[in-house]
Protein backbone atom coordinates (compact mmCIF):
# COMPACT_ATOMS: atom_id res chain seq x y z
CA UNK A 1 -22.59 -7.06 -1.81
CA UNK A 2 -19.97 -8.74 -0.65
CA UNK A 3 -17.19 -6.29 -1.53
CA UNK A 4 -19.11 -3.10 0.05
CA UNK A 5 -19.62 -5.22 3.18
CA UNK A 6 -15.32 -5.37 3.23
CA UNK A 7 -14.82 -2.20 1.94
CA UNK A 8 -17.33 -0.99 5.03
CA UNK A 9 -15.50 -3.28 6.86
CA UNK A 10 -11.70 -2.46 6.78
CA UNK A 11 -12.89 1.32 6.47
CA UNK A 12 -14.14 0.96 10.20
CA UNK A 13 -11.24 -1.07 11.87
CA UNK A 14 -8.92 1.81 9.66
CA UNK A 15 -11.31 4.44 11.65
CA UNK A 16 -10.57 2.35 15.13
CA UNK A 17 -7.38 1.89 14.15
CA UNK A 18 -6.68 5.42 13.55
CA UNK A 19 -7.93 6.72 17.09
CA UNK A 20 -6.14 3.89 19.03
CA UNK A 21 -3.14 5.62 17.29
CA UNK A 22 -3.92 9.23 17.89
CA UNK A 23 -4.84 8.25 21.92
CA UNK A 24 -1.22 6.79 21.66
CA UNK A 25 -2.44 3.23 22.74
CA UNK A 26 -0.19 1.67 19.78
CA UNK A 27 2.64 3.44 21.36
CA UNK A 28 3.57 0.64 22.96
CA UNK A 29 3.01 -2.28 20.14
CA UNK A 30 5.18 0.70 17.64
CA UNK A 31 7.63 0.35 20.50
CA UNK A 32 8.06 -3.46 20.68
CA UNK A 33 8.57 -4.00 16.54
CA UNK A 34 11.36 -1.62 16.66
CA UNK A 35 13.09 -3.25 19.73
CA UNK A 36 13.23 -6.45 17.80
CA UNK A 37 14.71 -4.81 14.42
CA UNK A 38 18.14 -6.13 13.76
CA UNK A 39 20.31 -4.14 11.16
CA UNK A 40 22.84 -5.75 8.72
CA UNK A 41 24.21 -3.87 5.28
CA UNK A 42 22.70 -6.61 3.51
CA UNK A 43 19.02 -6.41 4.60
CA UNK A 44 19.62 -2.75 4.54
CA UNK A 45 20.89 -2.88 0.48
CA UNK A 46 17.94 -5.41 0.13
CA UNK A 47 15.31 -3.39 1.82
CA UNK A 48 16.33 -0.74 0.30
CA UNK A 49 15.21 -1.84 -3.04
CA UNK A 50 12.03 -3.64 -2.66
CA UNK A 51 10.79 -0.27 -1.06
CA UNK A 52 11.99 1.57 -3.99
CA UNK A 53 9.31 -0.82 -5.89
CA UNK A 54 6.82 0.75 -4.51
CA UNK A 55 7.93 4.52 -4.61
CA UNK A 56 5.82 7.41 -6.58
CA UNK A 57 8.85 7.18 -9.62
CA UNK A 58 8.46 3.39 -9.71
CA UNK A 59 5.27 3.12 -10.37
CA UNK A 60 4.74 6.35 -12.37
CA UNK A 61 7.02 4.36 -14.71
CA UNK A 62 5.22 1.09 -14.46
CA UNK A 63 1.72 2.78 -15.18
CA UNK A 64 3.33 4.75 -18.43
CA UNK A 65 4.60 1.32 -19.70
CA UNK A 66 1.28 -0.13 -19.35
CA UNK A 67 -0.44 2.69 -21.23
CA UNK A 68 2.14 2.40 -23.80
CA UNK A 69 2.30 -1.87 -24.35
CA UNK A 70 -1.05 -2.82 -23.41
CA UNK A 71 -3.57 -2.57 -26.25
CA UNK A 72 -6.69 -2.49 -24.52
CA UNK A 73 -6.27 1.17 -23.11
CA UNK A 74 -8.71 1.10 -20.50
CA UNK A 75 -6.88 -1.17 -17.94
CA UNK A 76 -3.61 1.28 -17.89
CA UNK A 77 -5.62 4.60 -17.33
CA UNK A 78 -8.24 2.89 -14.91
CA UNK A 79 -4.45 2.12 -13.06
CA UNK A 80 -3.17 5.31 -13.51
CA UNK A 81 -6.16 6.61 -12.65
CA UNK A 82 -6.17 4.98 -9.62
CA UNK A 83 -3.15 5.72 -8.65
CA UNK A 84 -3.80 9.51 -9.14
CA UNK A 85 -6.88 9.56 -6.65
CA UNK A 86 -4.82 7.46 -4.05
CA UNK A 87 -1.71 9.75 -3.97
CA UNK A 88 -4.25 12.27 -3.40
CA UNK A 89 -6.19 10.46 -0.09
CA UNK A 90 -2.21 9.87 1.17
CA UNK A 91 -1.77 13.78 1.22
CA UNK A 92 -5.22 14.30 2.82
CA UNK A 93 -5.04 11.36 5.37
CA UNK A 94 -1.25 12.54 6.16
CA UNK A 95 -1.97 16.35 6.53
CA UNK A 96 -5.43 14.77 8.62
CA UNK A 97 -3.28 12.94 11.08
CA UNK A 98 -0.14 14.99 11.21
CA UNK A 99 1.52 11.89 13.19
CA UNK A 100 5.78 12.77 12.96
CA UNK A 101 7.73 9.96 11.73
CA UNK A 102 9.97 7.86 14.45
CA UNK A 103 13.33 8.82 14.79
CA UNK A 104 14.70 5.45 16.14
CA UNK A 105 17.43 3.50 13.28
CA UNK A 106 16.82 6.08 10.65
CA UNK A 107 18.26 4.61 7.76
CA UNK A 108 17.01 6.60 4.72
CA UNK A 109 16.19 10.15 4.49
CA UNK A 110 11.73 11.24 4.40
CA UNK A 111 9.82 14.39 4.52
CA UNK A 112 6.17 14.31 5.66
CA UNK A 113 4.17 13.30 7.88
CA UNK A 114 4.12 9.06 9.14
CA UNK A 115 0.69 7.89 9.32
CA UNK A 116 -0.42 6.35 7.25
CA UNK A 117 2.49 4.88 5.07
CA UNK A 118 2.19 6.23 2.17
CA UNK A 119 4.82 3.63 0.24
CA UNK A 120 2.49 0.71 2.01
CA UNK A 121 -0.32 2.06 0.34
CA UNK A 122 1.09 2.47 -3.14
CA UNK A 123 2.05 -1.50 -3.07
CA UNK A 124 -1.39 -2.43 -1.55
CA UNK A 125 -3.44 -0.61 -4.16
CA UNK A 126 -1.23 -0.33 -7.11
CA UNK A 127 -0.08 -4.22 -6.48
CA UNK A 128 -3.64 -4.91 -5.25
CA UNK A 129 -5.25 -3.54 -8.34
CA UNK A 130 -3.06 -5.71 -10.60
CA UNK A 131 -3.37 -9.24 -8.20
CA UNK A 132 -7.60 -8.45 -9.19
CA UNK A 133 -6.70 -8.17 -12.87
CA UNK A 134 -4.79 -11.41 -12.60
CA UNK A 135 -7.56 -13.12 -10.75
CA UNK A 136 -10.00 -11.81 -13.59
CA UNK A 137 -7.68 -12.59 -16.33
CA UNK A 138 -7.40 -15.87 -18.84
CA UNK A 139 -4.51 -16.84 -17.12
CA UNK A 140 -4.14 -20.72 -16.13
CA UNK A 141 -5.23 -21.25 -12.49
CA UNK A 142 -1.50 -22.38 -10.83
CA UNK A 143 -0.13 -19.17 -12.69
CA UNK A 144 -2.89 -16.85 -11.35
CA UNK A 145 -1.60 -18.34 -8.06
CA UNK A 146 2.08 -18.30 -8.22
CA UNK A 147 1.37 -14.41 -9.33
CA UNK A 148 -1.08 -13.41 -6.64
CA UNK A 149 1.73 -14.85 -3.95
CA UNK A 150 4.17 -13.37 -5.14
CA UNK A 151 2.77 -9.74 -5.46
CA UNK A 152 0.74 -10.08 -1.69
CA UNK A 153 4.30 -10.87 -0.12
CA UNK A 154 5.95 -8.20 -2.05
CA UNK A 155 3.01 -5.99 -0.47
CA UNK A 156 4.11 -7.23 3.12
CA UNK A 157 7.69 -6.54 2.74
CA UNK A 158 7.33 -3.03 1.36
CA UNK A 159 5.41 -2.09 4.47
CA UNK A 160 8.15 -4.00 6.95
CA UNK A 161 11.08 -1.82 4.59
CA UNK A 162 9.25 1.54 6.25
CA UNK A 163 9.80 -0.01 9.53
CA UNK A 164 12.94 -1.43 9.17
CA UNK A 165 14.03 1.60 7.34
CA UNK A 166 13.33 3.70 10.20
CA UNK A 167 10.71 5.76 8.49
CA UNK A 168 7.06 4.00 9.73
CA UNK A 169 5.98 2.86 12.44
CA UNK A 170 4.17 -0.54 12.53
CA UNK A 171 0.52 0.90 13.35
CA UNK A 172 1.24 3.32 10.28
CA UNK A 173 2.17 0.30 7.86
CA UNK A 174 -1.35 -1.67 9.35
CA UNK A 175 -3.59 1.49 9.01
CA UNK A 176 -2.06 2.07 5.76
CA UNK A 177 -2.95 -1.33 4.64
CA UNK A 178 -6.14 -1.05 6.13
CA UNK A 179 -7.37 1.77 4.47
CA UNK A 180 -5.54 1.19 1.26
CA UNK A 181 -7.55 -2.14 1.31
CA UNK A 182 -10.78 -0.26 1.65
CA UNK A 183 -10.22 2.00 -0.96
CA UNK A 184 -9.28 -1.06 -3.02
CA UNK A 185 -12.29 -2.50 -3.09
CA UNK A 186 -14.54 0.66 -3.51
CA UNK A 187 -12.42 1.37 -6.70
CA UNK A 188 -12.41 -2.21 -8.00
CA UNK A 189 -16.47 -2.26 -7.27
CA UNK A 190 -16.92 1.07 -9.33
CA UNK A 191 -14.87 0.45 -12.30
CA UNK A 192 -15.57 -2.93 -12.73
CA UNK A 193 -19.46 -3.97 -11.72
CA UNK A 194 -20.83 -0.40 -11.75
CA UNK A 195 -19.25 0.83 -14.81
CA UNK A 196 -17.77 -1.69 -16.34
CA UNK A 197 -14.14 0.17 -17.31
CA UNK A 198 -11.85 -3.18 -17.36
């Protein structure tokens, strides 16, 4: 019950978020995070690779080493699974907004539409999806921890990368974590406590 109440949840402030965006009242907030961007070669180089952890290719090759090294074979294809019906919702919700991408320190080369971030929403529900496994796993209670830190800041910087890559704007990053979130949860309720997949 609780996990429908937050999926609900987040799915509504990702619906409010959404129109604030398309009435252009984020305009300003989007405006203020790039002001205080500062650019170096080194955050760029470094920036430039945690974002590439949570590309399409990336992960495509994470989920095919799972399939092929874990032995129970459900927990790799309810991942790639997963990942298949949320690289679907990022083409619907990005050809449903239509928002252009900001072209303000462009450091990297996109196609596509901006909102919402599609790279921020392969971290939160690919990296989300394996923080739950974690949680449910036998794993000793500092490691599950150390783990779940770990991956939820690597979620954070990916979607700051899109900004300070020039290819997101803020309110695209939060809406993408907002509704990747959502979805999240709805998937994690289904496969797990409805039909028991993992």
């Amino acid at each position: 019950m609780i996990m429908l109440i937050s999926f609900i949840s987040l799915f509504v402030l990702f619906l409010i978020w959404s129109i604030l965006m398309l009435q252009k009242k984020l305009d300003h907030i989007d405006n203020q995070c790039y002001s205080k961007i500062k650019i170096t070669k080194l955050k760029t180089k470094i920036f430039k690779g945690l974002t590439f952890l949570a590309s399409a290719k990336f992960v495509a090759i994470l989920c095919i080493i799972l399939l092929i090294f874990i032995e129970n074979k459900r927990i790799p294809i309810a991942i790639i699974i997963n990942m298949l019906i949320m690289w679907g919702l990022i083409g619907i919700l990005k050809k449903t907004f239509k928002r252009e991408r900001p072209n303000i320190n462009r450091l990297v080369d996109e196609k596509g539409y901006s909102y919402p971030s599609g790279h921020t929403m392969t971290a939160t529900i690919f990296y989300g999806f394996i923080i739950f496994l974690i949680i449910i796993s036998n794993l000793i209670l500092p490691l599950k921890i150390t783990l779940t830190t770990i991956l939820v800041i690597l979620v954070l910087l990916v979607g700051y990368t899109r900004i300070y890559l020039g290819v997101h704007y803020l309110s695209d990053v939060i809406g993408a974590l907002l509704f990747g979130s959502s979805y999240l949860l709805l998937y994690i309720f289904f496969t797990y406590f409805i039909l028991n997949l993992i």
